[in-house]
Protein backbone atom coordinates (compact mmCIF):
# COMPACT_ATOMS: atom_id res chain seq x y z
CA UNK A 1 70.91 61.80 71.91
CA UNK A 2 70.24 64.48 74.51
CA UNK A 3 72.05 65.74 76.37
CA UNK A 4 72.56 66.39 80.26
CA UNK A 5 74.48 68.65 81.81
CA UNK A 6 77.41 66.01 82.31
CA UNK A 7 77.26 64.92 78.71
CA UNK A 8 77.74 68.49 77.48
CA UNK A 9 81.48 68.43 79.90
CA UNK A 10 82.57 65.88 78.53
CA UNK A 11 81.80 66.94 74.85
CA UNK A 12 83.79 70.21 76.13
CA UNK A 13 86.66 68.26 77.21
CA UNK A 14 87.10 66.45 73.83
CA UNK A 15 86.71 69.27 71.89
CA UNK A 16 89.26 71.19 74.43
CA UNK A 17 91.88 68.14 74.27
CA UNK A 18 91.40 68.19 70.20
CA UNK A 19 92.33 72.02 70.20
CA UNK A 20 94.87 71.47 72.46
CA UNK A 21 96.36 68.93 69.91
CA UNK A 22 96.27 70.86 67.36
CA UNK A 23 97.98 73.93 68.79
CA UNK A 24 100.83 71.39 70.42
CA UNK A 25 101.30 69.95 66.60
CA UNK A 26 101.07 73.69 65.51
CA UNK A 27 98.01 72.16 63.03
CA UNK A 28 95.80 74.79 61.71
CA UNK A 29 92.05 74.10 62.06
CA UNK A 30 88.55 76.44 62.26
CA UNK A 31 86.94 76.36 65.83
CA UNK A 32 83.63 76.53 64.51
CA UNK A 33 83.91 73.41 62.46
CA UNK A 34 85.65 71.55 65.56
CA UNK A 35 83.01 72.09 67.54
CA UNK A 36 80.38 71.50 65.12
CA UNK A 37 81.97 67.85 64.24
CA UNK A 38 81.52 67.10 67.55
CA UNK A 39 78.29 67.97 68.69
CA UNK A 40 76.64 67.07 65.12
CA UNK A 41 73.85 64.90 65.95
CA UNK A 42 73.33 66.24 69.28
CA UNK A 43 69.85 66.35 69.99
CA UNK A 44 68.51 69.76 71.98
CA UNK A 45 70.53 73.04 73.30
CA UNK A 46 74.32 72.21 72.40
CA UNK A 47 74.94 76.00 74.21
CA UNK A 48 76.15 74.79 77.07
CA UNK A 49 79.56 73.10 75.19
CA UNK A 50 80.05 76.25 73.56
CA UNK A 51 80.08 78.54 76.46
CA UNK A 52 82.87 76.13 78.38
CA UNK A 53 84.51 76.14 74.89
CA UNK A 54 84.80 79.41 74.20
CA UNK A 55 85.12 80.60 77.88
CA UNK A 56 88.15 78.27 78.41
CA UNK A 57 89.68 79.34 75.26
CA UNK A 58 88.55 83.11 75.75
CA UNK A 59 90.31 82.74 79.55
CA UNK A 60 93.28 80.13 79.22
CA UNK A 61 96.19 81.92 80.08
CA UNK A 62 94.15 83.26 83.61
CA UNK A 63 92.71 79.54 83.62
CA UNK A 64 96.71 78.18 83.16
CA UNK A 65 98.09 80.81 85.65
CA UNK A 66 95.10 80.21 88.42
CA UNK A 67 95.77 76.41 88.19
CA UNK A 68 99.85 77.05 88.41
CA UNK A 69 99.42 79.23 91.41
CA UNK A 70 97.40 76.04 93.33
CA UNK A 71 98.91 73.02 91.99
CA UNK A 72 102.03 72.48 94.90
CA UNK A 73 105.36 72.06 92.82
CA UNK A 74 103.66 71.22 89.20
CA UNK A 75 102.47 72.99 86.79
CA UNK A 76 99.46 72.15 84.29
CA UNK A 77 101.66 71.92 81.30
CA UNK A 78 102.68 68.52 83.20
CA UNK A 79 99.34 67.16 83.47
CA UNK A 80 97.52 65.18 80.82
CA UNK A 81 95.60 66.71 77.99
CA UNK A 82 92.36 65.63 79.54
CA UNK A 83 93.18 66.65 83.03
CA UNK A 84 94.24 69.92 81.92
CA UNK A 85 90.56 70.25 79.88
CA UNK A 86 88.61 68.99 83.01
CA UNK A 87 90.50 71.25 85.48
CA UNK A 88 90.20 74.60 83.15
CA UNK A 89 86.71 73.72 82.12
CA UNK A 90 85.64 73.58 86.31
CA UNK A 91 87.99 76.67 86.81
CA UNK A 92 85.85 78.57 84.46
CA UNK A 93 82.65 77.42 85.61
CA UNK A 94 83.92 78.33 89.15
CA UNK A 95 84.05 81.78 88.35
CA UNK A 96 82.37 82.70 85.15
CA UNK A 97 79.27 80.58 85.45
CA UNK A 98 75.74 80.21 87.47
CA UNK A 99 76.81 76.77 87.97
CA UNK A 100 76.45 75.80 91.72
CA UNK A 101 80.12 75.85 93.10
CA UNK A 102 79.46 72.43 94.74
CA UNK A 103 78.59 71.10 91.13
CA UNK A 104 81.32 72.97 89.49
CA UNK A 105 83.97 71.12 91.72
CA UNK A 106 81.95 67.45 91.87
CA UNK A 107 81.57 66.98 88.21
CA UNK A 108 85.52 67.70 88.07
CA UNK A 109 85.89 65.40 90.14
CA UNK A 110 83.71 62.70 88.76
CA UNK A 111 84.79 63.44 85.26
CA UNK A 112 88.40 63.08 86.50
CA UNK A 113 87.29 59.19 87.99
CA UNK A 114 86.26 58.31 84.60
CA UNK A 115 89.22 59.79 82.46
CA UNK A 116 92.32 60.26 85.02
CA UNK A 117 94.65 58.32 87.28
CA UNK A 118 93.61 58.55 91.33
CA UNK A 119 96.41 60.90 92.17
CA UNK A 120 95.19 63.48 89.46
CA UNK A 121 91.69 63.19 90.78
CA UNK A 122 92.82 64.31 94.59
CA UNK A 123 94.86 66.86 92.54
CA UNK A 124 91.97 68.22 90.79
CA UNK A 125 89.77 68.38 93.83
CA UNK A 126 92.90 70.11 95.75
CA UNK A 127 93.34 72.56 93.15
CA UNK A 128 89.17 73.36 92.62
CA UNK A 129 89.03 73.68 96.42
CA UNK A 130 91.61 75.99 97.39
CA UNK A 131 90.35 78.33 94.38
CA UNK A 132 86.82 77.88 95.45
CA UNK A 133 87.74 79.42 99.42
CA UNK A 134 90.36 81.94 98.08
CA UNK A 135 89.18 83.26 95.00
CA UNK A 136 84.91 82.54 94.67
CA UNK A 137 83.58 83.04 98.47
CA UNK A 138 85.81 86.28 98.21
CA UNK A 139 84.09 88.15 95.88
């Protein structure tokens, strides 16, 4: 299978949400080999899932504290596993990427249709735009 751009975020998420899992059930487990179980198979350049991977992990607690300061009396510890993993995952693009910020913040969004509930999809939008005019066009 190859894979586009699209594919390779949601691959990301599921290996994010597994993690995630694991540290919540305190579960030991190798980060090389959860990636590789997931992308095994994958036909052409699987670098793409490891740099939101590893830049998500690399940045969560900025990731975790950006999203807190934006999301209006919640927090993303109240969110759902996968809408946690989309929102981070676009957060990171947003500012660590070459990812067009337009893309960054629609494939959130569309990946949020397909996995979340409707408020949690205005949520993520909310939250992606208000860091995308106070914290990307500043720099």
């Amino acid at each position: 299978m190859k894979l586009s751009r699209n594919d390779s975020r949601v691959l990301a998420m599921a290996i994010l949400y597994q993690i995630d899992l694991f540290e919540k059930k305190e579960i030991t487990y190798d980060l090389e080999d959860v990636i590789e179980k997931n992308i095994t198979g994958v036909e052409g350049d699987t670098s793409f899932i490891r740099e939101l991977v590893m830049g998500v992990i690399t940045h969560n607690k900025e990731l975790i504290s950006l999203a807190n300061q934006y999301l209006n009396n919640w927090n993303i510890s109240r969110l759902g596993i996968t809408d946690g993993a989309i929102l981070k995952i676009a957060i990171y693009e947003l500012l660590y990427t070459n990812t067009p910020n337009k893309v960054c913040i629609d494939e959130a969004v569309e990946l949020a249709k397909c996995f979340s509930d409707e408020p949690v999809i205005g949520m993520i939008n909310g939250v992606l735009d208000k860091i995308y005019h106070e914290k990307v066009i500043e720099k």
